[in-house]
Protein backbone atom coordinates (compact mmCIF):
# COMPACT_ATOMS: atom_id res chain seq x y z
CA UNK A 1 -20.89 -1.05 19.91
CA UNK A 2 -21.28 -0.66 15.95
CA UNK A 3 -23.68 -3.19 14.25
CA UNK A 4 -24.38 -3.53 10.32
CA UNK A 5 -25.72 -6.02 8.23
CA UNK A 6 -23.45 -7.59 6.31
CA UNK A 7 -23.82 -10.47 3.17
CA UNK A 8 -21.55 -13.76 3.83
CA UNK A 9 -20.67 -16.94 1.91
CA UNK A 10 -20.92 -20.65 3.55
CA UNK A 11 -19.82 -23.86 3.08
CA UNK A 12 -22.32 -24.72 0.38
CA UNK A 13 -21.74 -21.32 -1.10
CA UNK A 14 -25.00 -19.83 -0.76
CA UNK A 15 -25.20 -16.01 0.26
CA UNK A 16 -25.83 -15.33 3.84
CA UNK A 17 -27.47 -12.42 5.27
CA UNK A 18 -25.70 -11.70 8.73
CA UNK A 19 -24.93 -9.08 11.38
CA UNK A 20 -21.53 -8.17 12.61
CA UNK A 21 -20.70 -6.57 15.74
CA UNK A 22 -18.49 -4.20 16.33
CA UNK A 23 -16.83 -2.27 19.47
CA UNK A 24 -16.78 1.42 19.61
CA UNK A 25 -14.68 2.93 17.23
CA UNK A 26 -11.07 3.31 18.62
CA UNK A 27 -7.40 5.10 17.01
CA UNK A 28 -7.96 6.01 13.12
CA UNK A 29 -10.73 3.57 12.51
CA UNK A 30 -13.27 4.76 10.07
CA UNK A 31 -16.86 3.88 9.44
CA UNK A 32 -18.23 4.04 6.43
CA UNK A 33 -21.79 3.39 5.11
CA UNK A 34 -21.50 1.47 1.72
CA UNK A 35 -22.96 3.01 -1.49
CA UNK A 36 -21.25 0.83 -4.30
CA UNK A 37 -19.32 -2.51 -4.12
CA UNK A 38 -17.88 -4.19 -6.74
CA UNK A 39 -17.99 -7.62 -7.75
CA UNK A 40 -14.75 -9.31 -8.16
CA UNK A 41 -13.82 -12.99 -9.35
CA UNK A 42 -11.83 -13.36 -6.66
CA UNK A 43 -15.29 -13.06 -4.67
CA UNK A 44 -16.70 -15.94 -6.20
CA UNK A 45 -13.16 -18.47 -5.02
CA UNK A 46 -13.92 -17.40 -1.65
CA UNK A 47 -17.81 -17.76 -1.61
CA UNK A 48 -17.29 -21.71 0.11
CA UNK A 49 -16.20 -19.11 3.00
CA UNK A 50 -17.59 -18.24 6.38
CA UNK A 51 -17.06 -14.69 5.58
CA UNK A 52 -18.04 -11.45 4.64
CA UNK A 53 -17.73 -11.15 0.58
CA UNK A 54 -16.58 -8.14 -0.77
CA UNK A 55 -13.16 -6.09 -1.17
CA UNK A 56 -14.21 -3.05 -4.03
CA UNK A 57 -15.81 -0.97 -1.53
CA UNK A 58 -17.02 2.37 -2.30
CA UNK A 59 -19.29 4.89 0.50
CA UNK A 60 -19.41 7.67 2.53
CA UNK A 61 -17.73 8.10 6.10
CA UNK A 62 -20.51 8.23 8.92
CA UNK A 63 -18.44 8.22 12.17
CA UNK A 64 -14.76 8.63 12.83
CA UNK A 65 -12.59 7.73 15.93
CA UNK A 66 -10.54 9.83 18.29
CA UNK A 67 -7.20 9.42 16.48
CA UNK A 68 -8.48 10.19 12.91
CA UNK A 69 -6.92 12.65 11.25
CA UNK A 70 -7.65 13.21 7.90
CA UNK A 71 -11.33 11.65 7.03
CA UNK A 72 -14.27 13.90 8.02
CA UNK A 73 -17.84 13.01 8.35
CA UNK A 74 -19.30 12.94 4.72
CA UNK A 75 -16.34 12.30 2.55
CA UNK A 76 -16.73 9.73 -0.18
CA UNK A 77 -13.71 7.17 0.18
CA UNK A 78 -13.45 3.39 -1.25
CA UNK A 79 -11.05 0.58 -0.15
CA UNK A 80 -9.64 -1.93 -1.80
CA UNK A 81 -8.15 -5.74 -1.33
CA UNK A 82 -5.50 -4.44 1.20
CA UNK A 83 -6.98 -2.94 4.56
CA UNK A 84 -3.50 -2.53 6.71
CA UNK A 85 -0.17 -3.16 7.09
CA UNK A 86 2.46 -2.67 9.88
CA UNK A 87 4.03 0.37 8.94
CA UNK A 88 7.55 -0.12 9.95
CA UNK A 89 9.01 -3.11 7.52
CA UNK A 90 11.05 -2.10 4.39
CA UNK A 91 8.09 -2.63 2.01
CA UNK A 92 5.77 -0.53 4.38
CA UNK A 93 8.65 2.43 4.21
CA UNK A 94 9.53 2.11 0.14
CA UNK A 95 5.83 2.54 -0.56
CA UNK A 96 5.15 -1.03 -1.02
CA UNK A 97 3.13 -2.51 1.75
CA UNK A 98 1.41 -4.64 -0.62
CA UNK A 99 4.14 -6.77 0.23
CA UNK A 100 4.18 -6.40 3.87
CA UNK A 101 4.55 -9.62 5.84
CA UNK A 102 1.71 -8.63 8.37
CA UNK A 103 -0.31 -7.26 5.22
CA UNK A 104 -4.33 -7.87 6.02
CA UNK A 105 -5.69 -8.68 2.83
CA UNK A 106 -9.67 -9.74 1.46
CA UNK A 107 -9.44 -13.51 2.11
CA UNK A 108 -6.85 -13.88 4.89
CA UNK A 109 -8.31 -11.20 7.67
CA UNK A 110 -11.00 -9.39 8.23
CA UNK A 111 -12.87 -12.02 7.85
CA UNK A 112 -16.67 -10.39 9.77
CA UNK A 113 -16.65 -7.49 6.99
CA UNK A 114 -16.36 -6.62 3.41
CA UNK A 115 -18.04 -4.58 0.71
CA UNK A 116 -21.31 -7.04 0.71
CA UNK A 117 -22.91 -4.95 3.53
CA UNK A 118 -24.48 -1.77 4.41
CA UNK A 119 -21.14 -0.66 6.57
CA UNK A 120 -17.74 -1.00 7.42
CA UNK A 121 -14.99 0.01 9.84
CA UNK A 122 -11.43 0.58 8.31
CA UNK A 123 -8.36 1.81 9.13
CA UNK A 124 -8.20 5.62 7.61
CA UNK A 125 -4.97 5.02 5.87
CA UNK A 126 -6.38 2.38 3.68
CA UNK A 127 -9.65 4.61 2.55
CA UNK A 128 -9.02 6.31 -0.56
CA UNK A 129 -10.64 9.84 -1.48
CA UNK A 130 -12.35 9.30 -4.32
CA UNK A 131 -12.27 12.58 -6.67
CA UNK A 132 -15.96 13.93 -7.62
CA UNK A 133 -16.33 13.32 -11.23
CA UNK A 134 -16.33 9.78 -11.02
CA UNK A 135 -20.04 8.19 -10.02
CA UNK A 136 -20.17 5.97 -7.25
CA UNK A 137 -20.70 2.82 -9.00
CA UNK A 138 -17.84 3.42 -11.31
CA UNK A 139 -15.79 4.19 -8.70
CA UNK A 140 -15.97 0.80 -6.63
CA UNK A 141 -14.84 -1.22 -9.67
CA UNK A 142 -11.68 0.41 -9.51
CA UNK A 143 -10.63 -0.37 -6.38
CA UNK A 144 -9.31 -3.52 -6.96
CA UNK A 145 -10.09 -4.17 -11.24
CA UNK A 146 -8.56 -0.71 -11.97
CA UNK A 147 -6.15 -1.09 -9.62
CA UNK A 148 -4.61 -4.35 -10.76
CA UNK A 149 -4.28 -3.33 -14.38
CA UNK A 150 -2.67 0.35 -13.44
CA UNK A 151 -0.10 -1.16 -11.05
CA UNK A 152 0.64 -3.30 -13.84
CA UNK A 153 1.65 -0.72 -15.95
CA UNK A 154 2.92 1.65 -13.43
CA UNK A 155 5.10 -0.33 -11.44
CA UNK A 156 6.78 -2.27 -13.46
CA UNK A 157 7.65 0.83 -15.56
CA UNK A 158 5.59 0.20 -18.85
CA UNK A 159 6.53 3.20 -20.99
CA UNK A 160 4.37 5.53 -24.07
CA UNK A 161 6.32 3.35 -26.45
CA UNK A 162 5.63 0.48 -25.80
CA UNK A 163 3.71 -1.93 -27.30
CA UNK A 164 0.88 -3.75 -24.75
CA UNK A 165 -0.98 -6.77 -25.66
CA UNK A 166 -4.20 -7.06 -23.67
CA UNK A 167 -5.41 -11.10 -23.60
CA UNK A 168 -8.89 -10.58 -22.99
CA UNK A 169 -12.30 -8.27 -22.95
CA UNK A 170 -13.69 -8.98 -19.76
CA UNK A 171 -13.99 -7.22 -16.53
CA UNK A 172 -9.89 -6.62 -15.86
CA UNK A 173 -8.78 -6.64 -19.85
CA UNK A 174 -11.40 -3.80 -20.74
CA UNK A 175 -9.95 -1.40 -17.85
CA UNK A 176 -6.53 -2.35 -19.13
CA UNK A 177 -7.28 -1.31 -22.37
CA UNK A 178 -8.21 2.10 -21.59
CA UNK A 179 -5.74 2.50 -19.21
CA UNK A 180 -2.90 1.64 -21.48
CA UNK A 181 -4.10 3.56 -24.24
CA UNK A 182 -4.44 6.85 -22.21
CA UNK A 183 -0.90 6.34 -21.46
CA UNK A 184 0.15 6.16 -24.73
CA UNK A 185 0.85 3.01 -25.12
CA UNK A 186 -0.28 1.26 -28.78
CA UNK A 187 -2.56 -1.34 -27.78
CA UNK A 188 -3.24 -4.93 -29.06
CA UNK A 189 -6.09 -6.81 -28.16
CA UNK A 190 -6.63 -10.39 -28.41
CA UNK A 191 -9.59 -12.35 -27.68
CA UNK A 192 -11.65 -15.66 -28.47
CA UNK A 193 -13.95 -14.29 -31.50
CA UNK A 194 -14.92 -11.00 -33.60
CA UNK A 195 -17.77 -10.01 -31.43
CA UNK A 196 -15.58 -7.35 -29.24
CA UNK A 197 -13.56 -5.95 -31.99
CA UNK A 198 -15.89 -3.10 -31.80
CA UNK A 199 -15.91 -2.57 -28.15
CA UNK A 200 -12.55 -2.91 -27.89
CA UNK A 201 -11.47 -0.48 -30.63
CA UNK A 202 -13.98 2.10 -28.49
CA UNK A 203 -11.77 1.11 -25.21
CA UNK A 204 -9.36 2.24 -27.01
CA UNK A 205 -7.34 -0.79 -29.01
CA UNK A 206 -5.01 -0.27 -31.87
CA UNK A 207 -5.39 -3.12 -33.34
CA UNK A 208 -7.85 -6.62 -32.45
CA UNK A 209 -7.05 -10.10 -33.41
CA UNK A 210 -9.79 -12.75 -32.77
CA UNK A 211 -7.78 -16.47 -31.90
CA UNK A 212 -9.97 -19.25 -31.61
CA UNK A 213 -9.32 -21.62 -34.32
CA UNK A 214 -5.65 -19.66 -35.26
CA UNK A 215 -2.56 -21.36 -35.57
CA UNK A 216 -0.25 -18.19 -35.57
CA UNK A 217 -0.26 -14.52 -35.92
CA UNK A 218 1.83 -12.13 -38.38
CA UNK A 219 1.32 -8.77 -35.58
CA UNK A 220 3.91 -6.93 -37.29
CA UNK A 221 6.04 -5.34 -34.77
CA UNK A 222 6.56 -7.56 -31.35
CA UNK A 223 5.38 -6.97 -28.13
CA UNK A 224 7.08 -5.29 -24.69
CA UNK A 225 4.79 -5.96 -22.58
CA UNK A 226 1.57 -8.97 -22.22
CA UNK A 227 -1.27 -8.53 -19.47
CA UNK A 228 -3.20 -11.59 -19.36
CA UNK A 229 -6.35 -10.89 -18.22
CA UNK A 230 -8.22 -14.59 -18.92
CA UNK A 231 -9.15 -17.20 -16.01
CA UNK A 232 -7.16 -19.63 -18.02
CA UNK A 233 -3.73 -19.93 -19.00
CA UNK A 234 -3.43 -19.32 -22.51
CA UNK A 235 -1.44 -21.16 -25.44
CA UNK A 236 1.87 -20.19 -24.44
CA UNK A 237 3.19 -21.56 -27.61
CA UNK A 238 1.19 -19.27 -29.60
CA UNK A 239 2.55 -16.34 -28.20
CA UNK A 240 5.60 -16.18 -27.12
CA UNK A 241 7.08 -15.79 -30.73
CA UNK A 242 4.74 -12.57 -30.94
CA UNK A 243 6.79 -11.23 -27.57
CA UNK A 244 9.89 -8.78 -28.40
CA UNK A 245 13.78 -9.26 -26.93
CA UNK A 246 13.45 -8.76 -23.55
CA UNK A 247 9.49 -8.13 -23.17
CA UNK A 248 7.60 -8.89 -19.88
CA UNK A 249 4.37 -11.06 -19.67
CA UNK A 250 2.46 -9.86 -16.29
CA UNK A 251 -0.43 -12.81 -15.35
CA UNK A 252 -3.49 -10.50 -13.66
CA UNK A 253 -6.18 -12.88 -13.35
CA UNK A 254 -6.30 -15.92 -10.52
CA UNK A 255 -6.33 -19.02 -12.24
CA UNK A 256 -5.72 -22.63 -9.89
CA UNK A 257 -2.63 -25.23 -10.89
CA UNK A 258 0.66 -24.01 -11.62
CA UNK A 259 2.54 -21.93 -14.53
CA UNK A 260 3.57 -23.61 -17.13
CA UNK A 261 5.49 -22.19 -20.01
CA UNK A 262 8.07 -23.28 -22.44
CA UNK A 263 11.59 -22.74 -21.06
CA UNK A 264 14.06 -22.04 -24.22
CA UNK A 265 12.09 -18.81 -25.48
CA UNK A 266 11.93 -16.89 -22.09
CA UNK A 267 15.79 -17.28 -22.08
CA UNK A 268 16.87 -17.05 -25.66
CA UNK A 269 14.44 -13.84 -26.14
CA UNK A 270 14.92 -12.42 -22.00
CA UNK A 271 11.22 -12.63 -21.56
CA UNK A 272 10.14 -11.67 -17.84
CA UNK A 273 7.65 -13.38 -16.06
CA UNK A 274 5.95 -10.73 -13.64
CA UNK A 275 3.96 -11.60 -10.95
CA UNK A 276 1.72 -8.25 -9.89
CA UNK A 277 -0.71 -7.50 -7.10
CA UNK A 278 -3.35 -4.94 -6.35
CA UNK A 279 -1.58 -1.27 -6.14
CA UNK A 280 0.34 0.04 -3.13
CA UNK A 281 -1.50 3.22 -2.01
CA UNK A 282 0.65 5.41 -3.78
CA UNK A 283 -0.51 3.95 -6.79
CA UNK A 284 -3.89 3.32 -6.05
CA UNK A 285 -4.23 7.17 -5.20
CA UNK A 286 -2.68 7.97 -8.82
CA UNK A 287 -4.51 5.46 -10.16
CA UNK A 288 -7.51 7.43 -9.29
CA UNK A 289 -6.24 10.69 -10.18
CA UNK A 290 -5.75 9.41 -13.62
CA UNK A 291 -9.10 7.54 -14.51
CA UNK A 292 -10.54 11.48 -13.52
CA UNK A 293 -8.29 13.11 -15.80
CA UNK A 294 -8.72 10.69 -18.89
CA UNK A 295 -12.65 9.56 -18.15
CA UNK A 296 -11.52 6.04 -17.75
CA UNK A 297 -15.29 4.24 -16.67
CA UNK A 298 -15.38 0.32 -16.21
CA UNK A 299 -18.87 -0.78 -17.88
CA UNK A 300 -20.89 -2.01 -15.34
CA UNK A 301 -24.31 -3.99 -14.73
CA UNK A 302 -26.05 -3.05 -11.36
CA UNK A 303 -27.91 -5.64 -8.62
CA UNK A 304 -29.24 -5.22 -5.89
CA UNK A 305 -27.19 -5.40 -2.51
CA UNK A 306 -29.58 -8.30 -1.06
CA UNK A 307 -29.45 -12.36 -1.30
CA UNK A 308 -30.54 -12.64 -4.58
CA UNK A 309 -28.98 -9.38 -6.39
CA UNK A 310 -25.46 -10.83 -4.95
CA UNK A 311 -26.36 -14.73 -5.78
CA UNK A 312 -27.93 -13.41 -9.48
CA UNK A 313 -24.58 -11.21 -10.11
CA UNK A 314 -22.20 -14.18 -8.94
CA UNK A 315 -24.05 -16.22 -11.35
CA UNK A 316 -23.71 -13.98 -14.37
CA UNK A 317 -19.70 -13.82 -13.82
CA UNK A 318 -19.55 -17.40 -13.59
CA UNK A 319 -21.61 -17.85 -17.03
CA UNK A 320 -19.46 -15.42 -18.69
CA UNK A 321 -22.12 -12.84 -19.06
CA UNK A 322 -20.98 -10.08 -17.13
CA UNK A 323 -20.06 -6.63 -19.23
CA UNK A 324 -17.91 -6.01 -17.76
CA UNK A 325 -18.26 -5.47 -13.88
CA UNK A 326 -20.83 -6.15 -11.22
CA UNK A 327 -21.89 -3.73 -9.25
CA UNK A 328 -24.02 -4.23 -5.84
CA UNK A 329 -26.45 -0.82 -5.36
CA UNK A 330 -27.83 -0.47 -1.84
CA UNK A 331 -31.38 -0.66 -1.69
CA UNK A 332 -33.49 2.54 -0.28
CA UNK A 333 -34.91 2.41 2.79
């Protein structure tokens, strides 16, 4: 029997500490001690929860079972929103079990263990190596922030030339920044006010427009492709005339309610509407690969992983505060 604290939320949505339990590991199951978890906004919608918080997970592998193959004791992996799939449908054997019908996913499985916690026990096929150059508490971000924006971008086939727009400097818009611009995309930031042009130009954006209180934009040339990284649906009539002929806009962020959007433009000007999850492993693994190469690092703010560092870091997302991405630290024994 394996036992580890682990940090869950409750019908009032205070942070519980709790224990879960366990059986002896059995097949390719994995545990791993947690060094790093991220702090996602999708975290805070499921706080109400009886359940383990948590789905950026970043640590080291302490015990494997008998059928493990790859994963060795010692080996620094993370795991993401998706912890298993069944294997054998066509999304599972075209490299796209994010799709799987039997998918388990943060917030539908699982449910007695996440990244709040000092351990957990995975399947090995959903732990990711992580490469050595990047820190532990970079690393957990971008297991589910990093790998939203760069499935974005790499699935849906965004090319060098194209021209990405970037709604939003927060915890998803500034990976999405870098990532786009190390791919050689030009990059076009938009957000609320002034006071990110800086930071964003450093992420790497071509060019920054601040919104709030503008009626409509002269951008020059159009865009191909629109991440919206907001919690909030923006004013669709404010930019869909900056979109180019057949141009995709890809919502990343959860927001409640439903789409709405004006209907003439997206068929007069073929704009896509491009729904996009968290990366298939494939991607997640280049994904990784990639933030090594180019020294892609999500700015991060550290708490403790206890009660109060997890309540104080949910807190500062939901004031708007964050910059960019919470990260729970263990604390030493």
């Amino acid at each position: 029997m394996v036992s580890f604290t682990v940090f869950k939320g409750s019908k009032d949505g205070s942070i519980q500490r709790s224990t879960t339990y366990k059986p002896a590991l059995t097949g390719n199951q994995v545990l791993v001690r947690v060094t790093a978890s991220g702090v996602c906004g999708t975290d805070e919608h499921y706080r109400g929860q009886d359940m383990v918080l948590g789905h950026e997970g970043m640590g080291v592998v302490e015990e494997v079972g008998p059928g493990v193959q790859h994963s060795k004791k010692g080996d620094r992996v993370g795991w993401g929103y998706e912890t298993n799939a069944c294997g054998h449908c066509e999304f599972c054997l075209t490299g796209r079990e994010t799709f799987c019908p039997e998918r388990e996913t943060y917030g539908a499985s699982n449910f007695d263990q996440g990244s709040f916690a000092h351990q957990a026990v995975w399947s090995e096929n959903f732990l990711f190596k992580i490469p050595d150059s990047i820190p532990d508490e970079e690393a957990a971000p971008l297991m589910c922030g990093g790998a939203t924006v760069f499935n974005a971008l790499r699935m849906y086939d965004i090319q060098p030339d194209s021209r990405v727009a970037i709604i939003g400097v927060g915890g998803l818009g500034h990976l999405a920044i870098q990532f786009a611009s190390k791919m050689g995309c030009e990059v076009v930031v938009f957000s609320g006010s002034e006071s990110k042009r800086e930071e964003a130009k450093a992420f790497g954006a071509s060019e920054f427009f601040a919104t709030k209180g503008v009626k409509e934009l002269d951008i020059g040339r159009k865009i191909d492709c629109l991440l919206v990284t907001t919690s909030f649906q923006p004013d669709w009539n404010f930019y869909l005339p900056l979109m180019n002929m057949d141009s995709v806009i890809i919502p990343l962020s959860v927001a409640a309610g439903n789409l709405e959007i004006p209907y003439m433009p997206l068929i007069l000007q073929g704009i896509r509407i491009q729904g996009s999850l968290v990366a298939s492993r494939g991607i997640h693994t280049r994904m990784l690969a990639f933030a090594a190469q180019h020294s892609i690092k999500p700015t991060v703010m550290k708490f403790p992983m206890n009660v109060d560092g997890i309540t104080d870091a949910l807190q500062t997302l939901n004031d708007g505060k964050m910059r960019y991405r919470a990260v729970l630290m263990p604390e030493k024994v």
